[in-house]
Protein backbone atom coordinates (compact mmCIF):
# COMPACT_ATOMS: atom_id res chain seq x y z
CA UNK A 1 0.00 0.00 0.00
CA UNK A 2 1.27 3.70 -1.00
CA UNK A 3 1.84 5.49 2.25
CA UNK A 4 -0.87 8.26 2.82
CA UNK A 5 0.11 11.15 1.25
CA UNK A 6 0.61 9.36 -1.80
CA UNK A 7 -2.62 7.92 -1.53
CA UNK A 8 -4.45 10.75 -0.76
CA UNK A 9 -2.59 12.57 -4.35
CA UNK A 10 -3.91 9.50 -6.18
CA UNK A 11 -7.25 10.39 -4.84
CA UNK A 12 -7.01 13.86 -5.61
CA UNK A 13 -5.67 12.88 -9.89
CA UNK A 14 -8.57 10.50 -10.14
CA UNK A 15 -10.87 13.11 -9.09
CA UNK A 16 -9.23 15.65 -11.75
CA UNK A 17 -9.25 13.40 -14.73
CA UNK A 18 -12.91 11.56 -13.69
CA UNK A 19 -15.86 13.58 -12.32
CA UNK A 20 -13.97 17.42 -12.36
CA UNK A 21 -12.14 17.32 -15.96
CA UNK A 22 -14.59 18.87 -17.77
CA UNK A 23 -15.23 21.37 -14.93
CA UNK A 24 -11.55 22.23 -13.49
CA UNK A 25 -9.16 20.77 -11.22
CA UNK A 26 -8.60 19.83 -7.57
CA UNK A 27 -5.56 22.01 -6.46
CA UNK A 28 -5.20 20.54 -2.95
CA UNK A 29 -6.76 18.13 -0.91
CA UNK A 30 -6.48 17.15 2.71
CA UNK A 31 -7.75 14.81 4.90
CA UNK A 32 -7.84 14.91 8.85
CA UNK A 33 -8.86 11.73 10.17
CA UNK A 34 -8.63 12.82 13.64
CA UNK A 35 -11.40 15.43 13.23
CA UNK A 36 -13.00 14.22 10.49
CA UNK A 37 -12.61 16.41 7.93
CA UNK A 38 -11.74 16.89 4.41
CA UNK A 39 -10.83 20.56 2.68
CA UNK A 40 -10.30 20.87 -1.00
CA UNK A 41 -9.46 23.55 -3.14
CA UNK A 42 -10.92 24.16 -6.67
CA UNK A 43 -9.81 26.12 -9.79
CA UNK A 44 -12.88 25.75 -12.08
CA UNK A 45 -13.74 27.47 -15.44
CA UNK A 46 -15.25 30.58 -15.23
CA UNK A 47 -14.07 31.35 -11.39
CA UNK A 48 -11.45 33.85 -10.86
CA UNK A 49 -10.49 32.39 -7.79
CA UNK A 50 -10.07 29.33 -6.21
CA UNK A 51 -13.27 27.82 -4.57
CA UNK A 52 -12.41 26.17 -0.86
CA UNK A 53 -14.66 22.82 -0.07
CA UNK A 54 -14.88 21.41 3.17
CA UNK A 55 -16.57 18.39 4.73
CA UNK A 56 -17.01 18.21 8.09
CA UNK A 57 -18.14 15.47 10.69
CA UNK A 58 -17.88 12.94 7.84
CA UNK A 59 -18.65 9.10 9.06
CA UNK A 60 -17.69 6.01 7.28
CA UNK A 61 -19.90 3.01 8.83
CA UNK A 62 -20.14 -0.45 8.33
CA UNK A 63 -23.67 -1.53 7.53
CA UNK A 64 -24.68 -4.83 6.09
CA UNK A 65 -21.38 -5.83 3.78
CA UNK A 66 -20.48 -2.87 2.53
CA UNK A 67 -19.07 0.31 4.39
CA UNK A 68 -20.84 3.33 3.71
CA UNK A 69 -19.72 6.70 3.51
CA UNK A 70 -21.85 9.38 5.14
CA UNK A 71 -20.55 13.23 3.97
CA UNK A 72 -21.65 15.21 7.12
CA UNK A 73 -21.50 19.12 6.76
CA UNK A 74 -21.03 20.88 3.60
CA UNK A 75 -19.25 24.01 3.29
CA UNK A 76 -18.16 25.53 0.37
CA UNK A 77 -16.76 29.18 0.14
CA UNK A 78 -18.70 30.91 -2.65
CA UNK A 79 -22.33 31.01 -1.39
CA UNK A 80 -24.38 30.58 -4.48
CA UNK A 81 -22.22 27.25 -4.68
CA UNK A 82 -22.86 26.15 -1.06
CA UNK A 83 -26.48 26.57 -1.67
CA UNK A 84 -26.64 24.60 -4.42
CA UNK A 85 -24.43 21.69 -2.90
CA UNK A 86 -26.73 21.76 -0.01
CA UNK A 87 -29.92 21.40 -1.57
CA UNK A 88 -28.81 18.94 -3.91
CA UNK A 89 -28.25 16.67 -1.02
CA UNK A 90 -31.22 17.69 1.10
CA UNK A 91 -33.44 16.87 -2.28
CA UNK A 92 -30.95 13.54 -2.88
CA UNK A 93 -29.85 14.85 -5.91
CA UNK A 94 -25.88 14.13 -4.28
CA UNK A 95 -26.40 11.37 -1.94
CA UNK A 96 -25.78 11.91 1.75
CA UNK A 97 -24.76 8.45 1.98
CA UNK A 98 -22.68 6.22 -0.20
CA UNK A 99 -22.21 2.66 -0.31
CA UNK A 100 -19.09 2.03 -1.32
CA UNK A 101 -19.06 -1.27 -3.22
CA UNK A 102 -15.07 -1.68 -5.10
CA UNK A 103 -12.87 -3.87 -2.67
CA UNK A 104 -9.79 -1.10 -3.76
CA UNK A 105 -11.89 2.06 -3.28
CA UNK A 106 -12.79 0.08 0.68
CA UNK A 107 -9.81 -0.44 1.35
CA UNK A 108 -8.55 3.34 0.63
CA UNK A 109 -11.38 4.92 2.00
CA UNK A 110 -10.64 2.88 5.36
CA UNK A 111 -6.86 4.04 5.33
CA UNK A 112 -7.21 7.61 4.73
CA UNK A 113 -10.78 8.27 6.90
C-alpha cells in the first residue's frame, strides 16, 4: 500500500481526470482523520479564484457488507455554490450516503478516513 500522502494525491488525480475534468481541477486536498474532515481547493472554469470545499463530521460506517460513507456538513466558500451543494443533497440529488461497493476504493477509504 502507498503510504498516505501518496494515496491521498492519487485520490485527488482520479478526481481531476474523472468527475472534475470537464469542470476544473482539484488544487489541494487534505484529509484529517482525527477530526473528520476533508478541505479541498478548486480552480474551475469561469471562477477567478479558487473555490475552498470542506466536509465536516464525515462518518464512514459499516452496515450490512459494505461500508458506507456518510458526507456530514457541507461548506463551500462561494455562497451561491454552497447553496446549491446543499440542496442537492437535502433533495438527494448528491447522496448523503454512499455505499461504497469496489474492494480497492474500501480499502482506501478505510486508510485515509
Amino acid at each position: 500500500m502507498l503510504p498516505r500522502g501518496a494515496q491521498i494525491e492519487k485520490v485527488r488525480s482520479e478526481f481531476n481526470s474523472g468527475f472534475l475534468k470537464q469542470y476544473g481541477t482539484m488544487t489541494r486536498l487534505e484529509i484529517d482523520k482525527e477530526s473528520k474532515a476533508i478541505h479541498a481547493d478548486l480552480n474551475l472554469k469561469g471562477e477567478s479564484g479558487i473555490i475552498q470545499v470542506s466536509l465536516k463530521n464525515y462518518r464512514l460506517i459499516q452496515e450490512g457488507g459494505n461500508p458506507v460513507f456518510e458526507l456530514g456538513t457541507i461548506e463551500v466558500s462561494r455562497e451561491w455554490l454552497d447553496a446549491l451543494l446543499k440542496n442537492c443533497v437535502k433533495t438527494s440529488v448528491i447522496p448523503g450516503r454512499m455505499e461504497i461497493k469496489k474492494q480497492l476504493h474500501q480499502i482506501v477509504l478505510k486508510s485515509l478516513l
